[in-house]
PDB file of N, CA and C in Angstrom:
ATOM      1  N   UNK A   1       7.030   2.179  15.440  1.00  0.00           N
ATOM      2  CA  UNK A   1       7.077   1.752  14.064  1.00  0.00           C
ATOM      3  C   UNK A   1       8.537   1.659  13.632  1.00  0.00           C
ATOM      4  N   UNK A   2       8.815   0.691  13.045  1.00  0.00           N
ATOM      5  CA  UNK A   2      10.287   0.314  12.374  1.00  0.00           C
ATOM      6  C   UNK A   2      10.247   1.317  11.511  1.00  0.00           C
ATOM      7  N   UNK A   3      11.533   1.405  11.119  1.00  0.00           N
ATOM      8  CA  UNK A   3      12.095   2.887   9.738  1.00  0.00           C
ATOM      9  C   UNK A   3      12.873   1.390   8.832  1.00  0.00           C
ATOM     10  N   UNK A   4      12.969   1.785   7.706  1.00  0.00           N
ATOM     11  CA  UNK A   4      13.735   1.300   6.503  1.00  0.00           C
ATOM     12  C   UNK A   4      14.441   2.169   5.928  1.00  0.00           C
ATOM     13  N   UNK A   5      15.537   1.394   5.419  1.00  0.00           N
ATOM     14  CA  UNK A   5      16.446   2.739   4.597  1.00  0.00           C
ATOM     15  C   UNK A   5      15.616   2.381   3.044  1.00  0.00           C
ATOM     16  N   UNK A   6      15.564   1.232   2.747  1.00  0.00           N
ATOM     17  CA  UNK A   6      14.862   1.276   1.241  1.00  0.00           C
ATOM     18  C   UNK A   6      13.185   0.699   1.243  1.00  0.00           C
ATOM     19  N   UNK A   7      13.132   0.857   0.170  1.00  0.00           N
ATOM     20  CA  UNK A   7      11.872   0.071  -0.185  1.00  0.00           C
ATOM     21  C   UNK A   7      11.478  -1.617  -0.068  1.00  0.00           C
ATOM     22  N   UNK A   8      12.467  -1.945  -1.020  1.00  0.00           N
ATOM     23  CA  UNK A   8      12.723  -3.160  -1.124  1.00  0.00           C
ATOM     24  C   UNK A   8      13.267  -3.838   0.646  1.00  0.00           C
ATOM     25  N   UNK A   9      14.107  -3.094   1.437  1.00  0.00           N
ATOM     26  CA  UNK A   9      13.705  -3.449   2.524  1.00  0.00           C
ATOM     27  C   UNK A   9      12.864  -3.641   3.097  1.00  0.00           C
ATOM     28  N   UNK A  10      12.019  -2.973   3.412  1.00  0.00           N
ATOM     29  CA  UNK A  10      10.800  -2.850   4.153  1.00  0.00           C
ATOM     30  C   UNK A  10       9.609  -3.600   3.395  1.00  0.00           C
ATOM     31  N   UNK A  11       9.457  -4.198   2.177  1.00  0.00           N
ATOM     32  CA  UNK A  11       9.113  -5.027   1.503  1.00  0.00           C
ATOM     33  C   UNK A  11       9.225  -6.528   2.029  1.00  0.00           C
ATOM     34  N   UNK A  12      10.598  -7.029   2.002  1.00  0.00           N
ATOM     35  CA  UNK A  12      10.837  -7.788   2.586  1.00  0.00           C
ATOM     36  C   UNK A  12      10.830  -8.274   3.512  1.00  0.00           C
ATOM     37  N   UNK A  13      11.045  -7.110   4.639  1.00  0.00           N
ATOM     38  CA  UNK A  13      10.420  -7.529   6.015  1.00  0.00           C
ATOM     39  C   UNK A  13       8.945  -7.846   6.302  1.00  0.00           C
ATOM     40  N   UNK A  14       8.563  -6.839   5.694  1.00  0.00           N
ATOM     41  CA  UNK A  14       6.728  -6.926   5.500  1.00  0.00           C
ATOM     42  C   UNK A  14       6.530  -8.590   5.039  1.00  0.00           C
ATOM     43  N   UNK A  15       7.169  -9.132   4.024  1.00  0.00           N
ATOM     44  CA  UNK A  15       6.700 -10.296   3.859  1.00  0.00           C
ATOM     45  C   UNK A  15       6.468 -11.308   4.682  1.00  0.00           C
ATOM     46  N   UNK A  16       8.174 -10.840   5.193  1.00  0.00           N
ATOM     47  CA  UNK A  16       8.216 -12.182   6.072  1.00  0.00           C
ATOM     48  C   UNK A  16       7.384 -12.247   7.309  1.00  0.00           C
ATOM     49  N   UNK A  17       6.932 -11.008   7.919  1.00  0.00           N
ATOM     50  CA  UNK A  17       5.822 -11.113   9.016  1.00  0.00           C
ATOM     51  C   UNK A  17       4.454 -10.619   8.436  1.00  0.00           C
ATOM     52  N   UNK A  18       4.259 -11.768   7.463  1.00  0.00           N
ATOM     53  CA  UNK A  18       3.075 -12.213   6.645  1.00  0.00           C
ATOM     54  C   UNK A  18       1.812 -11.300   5.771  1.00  0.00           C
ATOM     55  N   UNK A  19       2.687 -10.116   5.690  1.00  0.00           N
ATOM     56  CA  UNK A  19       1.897  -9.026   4.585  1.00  0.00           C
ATOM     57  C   UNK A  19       2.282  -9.629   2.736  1.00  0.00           C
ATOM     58  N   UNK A  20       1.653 -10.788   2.847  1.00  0.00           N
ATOM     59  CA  UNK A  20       1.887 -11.906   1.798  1.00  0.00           C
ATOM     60  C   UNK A  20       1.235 -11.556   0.621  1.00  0.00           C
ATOM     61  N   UNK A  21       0.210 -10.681   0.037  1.00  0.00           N
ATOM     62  CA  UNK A  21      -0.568 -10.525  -1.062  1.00  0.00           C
ATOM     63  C   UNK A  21       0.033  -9.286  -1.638  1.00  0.00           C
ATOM     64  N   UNK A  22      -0.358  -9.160  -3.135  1.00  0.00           N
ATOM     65  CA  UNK A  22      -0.096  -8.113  -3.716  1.00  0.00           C
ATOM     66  C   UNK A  22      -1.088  -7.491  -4.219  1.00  0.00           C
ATOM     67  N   UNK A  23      -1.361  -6.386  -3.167  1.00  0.00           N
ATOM     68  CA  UNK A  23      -3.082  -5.565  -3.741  1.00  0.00           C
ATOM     69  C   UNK A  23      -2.142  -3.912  -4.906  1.00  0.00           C
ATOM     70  N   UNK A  24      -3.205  -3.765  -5.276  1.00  0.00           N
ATOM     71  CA  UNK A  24      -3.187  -2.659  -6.208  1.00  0.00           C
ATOM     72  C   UNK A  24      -4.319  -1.836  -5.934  1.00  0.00           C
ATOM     73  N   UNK A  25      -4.048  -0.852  -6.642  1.00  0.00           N
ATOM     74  CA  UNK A  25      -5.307   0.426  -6.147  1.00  0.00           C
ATOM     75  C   UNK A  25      -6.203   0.474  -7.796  1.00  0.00           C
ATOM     76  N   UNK A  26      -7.255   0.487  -7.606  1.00  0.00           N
ATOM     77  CA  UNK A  26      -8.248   0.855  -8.343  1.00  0.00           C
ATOM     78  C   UNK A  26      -8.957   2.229  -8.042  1.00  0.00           C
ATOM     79  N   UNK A  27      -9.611   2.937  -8.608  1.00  0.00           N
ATOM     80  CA  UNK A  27     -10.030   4.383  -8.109  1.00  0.00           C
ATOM     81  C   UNK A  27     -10.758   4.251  -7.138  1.00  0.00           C
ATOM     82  N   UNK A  28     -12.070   3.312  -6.931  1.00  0.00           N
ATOM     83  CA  UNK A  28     -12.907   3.169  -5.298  1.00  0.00           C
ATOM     84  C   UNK A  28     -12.365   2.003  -5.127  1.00  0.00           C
ATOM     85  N   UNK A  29     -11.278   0.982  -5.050  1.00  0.00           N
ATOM     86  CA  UNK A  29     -11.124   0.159  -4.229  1.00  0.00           C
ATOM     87  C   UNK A  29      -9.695  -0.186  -3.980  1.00  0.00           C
ATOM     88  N   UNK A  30      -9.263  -1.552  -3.692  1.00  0.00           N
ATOM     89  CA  UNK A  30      -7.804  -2.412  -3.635  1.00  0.00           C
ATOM     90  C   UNK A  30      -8.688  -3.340  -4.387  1.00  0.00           C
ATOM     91  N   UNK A  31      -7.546  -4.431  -5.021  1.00  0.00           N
ATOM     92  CA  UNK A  31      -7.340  -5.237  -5.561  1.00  0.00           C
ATOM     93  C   UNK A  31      -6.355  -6.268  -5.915  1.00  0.00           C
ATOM     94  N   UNK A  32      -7.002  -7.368  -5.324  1.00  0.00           N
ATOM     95  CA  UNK A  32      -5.790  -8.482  -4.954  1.00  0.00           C
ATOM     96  C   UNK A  32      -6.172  -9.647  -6.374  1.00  0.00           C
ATOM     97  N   UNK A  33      -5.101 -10.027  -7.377  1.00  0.00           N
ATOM     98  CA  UNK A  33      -5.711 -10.867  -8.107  1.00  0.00           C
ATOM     99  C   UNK A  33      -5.454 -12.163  -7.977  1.00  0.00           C
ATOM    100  N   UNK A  34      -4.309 -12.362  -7.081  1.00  0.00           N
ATOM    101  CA  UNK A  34      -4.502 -13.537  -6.406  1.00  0.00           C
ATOM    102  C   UNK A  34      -5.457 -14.311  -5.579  1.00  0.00           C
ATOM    103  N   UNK A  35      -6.048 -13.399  -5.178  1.00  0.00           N
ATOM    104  CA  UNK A  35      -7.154 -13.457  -4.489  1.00  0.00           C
ATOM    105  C   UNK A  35      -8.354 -13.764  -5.387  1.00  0.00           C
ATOM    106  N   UNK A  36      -8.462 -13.169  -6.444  1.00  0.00           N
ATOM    107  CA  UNK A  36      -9.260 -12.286  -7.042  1.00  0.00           C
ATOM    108  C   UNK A  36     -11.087 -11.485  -6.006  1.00  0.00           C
ATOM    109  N   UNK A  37      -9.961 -10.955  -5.679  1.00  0.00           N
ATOM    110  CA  UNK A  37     -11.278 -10.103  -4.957  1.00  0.00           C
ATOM    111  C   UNK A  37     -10.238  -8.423  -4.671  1.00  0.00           C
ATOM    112  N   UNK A  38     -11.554  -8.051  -4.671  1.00  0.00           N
ATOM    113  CA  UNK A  38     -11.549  -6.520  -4.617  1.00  0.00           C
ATOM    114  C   UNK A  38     -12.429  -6.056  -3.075  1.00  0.00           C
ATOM    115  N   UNK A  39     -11.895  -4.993  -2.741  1.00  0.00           N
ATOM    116  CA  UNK A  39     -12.094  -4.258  -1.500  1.00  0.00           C
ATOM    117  C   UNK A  39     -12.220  -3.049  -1.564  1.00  0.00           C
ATOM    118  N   UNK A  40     -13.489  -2.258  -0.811  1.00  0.00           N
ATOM    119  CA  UNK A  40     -13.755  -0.718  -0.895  1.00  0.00           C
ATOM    120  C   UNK A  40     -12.968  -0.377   0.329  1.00  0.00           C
ATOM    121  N   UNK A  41     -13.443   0.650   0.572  1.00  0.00           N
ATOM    122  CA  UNK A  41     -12.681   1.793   1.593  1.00  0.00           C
ATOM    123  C   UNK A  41     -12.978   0.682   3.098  1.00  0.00           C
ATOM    124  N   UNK A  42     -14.267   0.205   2.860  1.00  0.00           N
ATOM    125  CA  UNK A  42     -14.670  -0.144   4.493  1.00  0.00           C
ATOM    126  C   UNK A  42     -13.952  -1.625   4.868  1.00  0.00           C
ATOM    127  N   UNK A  43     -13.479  -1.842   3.618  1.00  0.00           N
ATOM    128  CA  UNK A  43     -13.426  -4.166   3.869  1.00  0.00           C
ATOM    129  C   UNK A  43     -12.043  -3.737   4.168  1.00  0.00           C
ATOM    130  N   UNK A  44     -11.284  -3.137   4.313  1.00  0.00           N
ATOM    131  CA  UNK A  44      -9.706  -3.477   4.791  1.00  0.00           C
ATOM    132  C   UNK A  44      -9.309  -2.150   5.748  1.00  0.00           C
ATOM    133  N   UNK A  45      -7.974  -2.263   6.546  1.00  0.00           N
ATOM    134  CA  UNK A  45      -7.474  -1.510   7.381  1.00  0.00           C
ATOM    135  C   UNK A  45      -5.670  -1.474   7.161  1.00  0.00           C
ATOM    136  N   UNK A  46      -5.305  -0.167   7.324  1.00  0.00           N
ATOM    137  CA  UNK A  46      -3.798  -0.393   6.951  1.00  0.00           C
ATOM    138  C   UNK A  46      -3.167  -0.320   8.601  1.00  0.00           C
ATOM    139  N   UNK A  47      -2.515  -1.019   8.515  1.00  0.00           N
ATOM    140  CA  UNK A  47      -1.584  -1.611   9.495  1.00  0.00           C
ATOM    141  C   UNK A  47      -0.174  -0.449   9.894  1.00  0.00           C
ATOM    142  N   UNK A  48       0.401  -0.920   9.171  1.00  0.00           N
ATOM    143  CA  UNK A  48       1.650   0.134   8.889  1.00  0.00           C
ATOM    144  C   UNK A  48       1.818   1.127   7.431  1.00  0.00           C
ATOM    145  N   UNK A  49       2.526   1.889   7.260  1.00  0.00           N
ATOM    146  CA  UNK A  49       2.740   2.705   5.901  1.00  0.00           C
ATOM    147  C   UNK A  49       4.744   3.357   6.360  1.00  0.00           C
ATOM    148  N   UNK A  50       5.120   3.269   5.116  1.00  0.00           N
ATOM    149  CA  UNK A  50       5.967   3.611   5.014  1.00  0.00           C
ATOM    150  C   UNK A  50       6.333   4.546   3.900  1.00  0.00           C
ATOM    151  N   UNK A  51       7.265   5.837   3.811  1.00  0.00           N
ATOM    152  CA  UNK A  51       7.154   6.859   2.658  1.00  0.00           C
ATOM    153  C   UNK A  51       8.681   6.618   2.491  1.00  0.00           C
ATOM    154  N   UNK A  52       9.149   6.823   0.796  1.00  0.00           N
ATOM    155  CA  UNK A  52      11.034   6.774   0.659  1.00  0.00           C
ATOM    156  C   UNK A  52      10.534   7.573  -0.329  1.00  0.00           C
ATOM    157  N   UNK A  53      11.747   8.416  -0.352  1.00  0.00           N
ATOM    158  CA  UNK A  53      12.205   9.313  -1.414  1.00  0.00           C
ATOM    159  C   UNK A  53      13.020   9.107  -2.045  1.00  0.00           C
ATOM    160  N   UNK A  54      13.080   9.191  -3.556  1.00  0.00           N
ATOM    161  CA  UNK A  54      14.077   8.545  -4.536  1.00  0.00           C
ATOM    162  C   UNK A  54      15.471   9.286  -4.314  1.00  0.00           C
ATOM    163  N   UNK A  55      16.397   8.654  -4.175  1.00  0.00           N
ATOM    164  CA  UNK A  55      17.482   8.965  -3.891  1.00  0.00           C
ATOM    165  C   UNK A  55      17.741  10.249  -5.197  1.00  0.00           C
ATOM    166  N   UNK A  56      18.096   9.809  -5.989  1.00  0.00           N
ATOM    167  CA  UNK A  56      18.294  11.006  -7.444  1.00  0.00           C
ATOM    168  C   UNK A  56      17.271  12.106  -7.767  1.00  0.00           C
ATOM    169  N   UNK A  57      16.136  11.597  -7.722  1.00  0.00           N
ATOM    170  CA  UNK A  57      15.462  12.381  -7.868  1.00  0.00           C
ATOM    171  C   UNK A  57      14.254  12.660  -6.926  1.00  0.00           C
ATOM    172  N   UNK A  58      13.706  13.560  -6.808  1.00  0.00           N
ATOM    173  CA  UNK A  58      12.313  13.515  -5.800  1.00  0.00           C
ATOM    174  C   UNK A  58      10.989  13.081  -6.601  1.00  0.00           C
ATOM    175  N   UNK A  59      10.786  13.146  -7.576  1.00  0.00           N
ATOM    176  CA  UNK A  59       9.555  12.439  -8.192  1.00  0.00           C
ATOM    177  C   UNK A  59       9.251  10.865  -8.203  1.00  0.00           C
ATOM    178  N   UNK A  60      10.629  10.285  -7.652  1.00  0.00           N
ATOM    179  CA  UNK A  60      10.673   9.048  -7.608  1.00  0.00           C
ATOM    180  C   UNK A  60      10.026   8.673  -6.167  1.00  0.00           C
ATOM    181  N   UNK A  61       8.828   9.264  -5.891  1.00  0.00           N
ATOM    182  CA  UNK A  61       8.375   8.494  -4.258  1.00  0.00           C
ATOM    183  C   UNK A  61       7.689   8.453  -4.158  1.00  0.00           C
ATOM    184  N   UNK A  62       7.416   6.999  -3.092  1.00  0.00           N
ATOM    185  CA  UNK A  62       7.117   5.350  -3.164  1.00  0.00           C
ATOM    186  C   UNK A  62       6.234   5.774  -1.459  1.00  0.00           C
ATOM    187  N   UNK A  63       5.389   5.017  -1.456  1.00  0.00           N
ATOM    188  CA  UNK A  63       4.531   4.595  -0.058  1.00  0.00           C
ATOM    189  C   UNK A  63       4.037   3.193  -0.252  1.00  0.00           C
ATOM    190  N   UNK A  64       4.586   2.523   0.697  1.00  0.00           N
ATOM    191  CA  UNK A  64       4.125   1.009   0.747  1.00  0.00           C
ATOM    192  C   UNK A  64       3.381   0.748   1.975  1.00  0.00           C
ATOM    193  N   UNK A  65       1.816   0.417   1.893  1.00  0.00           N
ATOM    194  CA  UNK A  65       0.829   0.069   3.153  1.00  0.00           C
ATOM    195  C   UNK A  65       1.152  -1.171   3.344  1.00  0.00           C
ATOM    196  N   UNK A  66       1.100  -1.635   4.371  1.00  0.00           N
ATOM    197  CA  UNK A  66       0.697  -3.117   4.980  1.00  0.00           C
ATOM    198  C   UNK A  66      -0.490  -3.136   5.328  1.00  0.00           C
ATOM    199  N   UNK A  67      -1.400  -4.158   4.591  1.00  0.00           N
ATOM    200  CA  UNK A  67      -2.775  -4.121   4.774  1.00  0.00           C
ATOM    201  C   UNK A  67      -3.326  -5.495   5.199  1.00  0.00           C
ATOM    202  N   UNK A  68      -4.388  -4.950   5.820  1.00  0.00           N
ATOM    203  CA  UNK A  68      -5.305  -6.205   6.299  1.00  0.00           C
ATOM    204  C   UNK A  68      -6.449  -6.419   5.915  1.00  0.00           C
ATOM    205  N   UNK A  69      -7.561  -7.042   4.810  1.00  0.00           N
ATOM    206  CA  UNK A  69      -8.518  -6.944   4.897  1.00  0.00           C
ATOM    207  C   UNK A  69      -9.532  -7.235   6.351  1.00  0.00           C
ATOM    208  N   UNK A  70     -10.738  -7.483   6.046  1.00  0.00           N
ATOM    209  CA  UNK A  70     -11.947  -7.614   6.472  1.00  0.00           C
ATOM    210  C   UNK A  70     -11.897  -9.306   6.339  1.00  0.00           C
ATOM    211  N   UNK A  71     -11.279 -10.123   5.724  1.00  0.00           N
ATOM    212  CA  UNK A  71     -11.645 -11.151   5.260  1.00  0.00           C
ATOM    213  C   UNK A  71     -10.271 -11.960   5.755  1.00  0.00           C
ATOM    214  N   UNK A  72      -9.086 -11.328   6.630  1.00  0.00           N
ATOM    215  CA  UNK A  72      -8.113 -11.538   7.177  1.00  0.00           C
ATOM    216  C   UNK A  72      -6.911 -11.528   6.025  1.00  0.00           C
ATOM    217  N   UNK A  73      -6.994 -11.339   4.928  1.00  0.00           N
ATOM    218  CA  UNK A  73      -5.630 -11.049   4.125  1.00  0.00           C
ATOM    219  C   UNK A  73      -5.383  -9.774   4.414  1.00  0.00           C
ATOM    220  N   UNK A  74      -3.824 -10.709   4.385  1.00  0.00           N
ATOM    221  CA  UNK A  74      -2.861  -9.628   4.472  1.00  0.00           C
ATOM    222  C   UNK A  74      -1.519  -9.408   3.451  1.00  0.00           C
ATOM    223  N   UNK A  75      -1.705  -8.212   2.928  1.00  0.00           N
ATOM    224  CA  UNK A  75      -0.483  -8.023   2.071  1.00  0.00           C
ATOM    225  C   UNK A  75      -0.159  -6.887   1.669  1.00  0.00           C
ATOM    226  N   UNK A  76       0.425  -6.728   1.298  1.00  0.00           N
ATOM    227  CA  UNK A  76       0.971  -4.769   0.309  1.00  0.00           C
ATOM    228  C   UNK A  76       0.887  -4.137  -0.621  1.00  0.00           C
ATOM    229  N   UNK A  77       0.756  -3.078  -0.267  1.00  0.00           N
ATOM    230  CA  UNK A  77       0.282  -1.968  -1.442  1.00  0.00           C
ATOM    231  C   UNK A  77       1.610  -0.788  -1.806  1.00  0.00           C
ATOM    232  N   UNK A  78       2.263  -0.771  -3.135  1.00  0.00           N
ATOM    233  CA  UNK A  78       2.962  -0.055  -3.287  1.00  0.00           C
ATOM    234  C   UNK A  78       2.700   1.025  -4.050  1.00  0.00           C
ATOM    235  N   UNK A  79       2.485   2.165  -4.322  1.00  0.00           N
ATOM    236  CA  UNK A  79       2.506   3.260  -4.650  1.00  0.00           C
ATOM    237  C   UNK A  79       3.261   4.343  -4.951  1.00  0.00           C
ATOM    238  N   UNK A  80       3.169   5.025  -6.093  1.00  0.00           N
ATOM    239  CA  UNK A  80       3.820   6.227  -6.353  1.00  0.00           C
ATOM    240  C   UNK A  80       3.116   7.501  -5.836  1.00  0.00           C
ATOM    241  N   UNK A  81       3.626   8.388  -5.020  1.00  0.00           N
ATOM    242  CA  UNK A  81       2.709   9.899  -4.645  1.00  0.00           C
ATOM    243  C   UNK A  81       3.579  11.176  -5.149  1.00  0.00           C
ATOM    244  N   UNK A  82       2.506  11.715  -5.408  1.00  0.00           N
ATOM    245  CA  UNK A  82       3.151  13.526  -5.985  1.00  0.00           C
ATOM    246  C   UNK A  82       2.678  13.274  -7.410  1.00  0.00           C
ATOM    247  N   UNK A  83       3.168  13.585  -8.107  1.00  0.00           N
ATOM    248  CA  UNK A  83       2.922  13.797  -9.590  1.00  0.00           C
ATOM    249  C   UNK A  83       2.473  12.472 -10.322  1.00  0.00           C
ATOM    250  N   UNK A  84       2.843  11.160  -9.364  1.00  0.00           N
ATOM    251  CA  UNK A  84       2.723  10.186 -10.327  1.00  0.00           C
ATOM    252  C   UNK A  84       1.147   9.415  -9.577  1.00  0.00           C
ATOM    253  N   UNK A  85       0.930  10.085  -8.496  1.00  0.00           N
ATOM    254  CA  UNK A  85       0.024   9.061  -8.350  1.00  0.00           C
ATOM    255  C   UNK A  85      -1.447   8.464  -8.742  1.00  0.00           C
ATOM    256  N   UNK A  86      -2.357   7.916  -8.467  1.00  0.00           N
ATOM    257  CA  UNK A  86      -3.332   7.241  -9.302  1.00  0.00           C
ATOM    258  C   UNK A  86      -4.117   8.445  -9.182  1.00  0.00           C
ATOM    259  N   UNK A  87      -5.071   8.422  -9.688  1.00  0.00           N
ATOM    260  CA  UNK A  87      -6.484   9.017  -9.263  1.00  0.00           C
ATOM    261  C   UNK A  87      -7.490   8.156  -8.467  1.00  0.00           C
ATOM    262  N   UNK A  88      -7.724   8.810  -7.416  1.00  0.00           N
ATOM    263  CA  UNK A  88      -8.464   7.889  -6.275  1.00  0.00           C
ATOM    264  C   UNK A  88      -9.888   8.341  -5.864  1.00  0.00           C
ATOM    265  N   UNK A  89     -10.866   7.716  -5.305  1.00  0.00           N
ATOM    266  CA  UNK A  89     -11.874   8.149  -4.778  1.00  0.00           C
ATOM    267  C   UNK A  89     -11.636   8.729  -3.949  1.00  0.00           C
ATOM    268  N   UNK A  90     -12.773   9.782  -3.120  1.00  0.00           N
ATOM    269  CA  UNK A  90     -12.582  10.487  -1.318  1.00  0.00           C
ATOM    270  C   UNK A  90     -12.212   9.138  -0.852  1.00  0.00           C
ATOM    271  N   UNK A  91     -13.510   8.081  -0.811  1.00  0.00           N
ATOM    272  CA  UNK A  91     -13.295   7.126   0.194  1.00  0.00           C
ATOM    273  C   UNK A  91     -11.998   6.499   0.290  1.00  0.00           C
ATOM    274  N   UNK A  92     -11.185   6.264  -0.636  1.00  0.00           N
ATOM    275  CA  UNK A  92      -9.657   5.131  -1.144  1.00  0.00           C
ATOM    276  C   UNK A  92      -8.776   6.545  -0.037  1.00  0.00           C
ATOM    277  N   UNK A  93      -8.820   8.117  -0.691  1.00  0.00           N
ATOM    278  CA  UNK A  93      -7.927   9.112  -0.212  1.00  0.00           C
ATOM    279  C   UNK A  93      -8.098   8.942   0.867  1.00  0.00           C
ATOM    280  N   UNK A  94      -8.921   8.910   1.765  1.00  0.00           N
ATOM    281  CA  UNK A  94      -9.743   8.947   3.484  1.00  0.00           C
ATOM    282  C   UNK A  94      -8.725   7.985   4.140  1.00  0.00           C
ATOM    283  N   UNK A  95      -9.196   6.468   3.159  1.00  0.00           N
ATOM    284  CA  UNK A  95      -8.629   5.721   3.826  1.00  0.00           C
ATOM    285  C   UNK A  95      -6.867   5.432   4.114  1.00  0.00           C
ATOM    286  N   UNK A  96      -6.190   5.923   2.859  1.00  0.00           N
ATOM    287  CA  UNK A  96      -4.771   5.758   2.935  1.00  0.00           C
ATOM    288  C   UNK A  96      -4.006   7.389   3.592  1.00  0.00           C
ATOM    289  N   UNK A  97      -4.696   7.980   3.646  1.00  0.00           N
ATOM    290  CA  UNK A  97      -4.466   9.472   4.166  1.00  0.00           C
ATOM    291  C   UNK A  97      -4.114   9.019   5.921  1.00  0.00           C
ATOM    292  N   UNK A  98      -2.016   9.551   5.898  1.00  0.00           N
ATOM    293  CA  UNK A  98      -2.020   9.746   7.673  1.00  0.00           C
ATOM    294  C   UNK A  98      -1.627  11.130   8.120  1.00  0.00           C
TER     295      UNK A  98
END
């Protein structure tokens, strides 16, 4: 697995080898509105994940999945973890849990 020094790096690279959509987390699913479709725990698979820690502070950190659905999209999920992050289902935690 490649390392990044930033976010926005590893963003970018992700794009360009075609993690092209922008999903979001809902409590039981992802959600792409470009797409407009939504995905539970079982319709997609994460590819890669990457964790950065905010330089200044530690509450500032970020996990970005590269994901694949079930339906062949592919694109990224960015996230805040620790104090800021969403509230998720088991199934969503199961699935992004390494």
């Amino acid at each position: 697995m490649k390392t990044y020094d930033t976010l926005s790096e590893a963003i970018r690279d992700l794009q360009y080898n075609g993690y092209t959509y922008d999903f979001n987390l809902n409590e039981n699913q992802i959600e792409c509105k470009e797409l407009q479709a939504t995905y539970g725990a079982q319709e997609f698979q994460v590819d890669q994940y990457y964790r950065f820690e905010g330089d200044s502070n530690p509450d500032d950190a970020s996990i970005v999945y590269a994901i694949k659905t079930n339906t062949g999209a592919k694109g990224l999920l960015v996230d805040a973890y620790g104090m800021y992050s969403s509230p998720l289902s088991a199934d969503i935690i199961s699935k992004l849990r390494f």
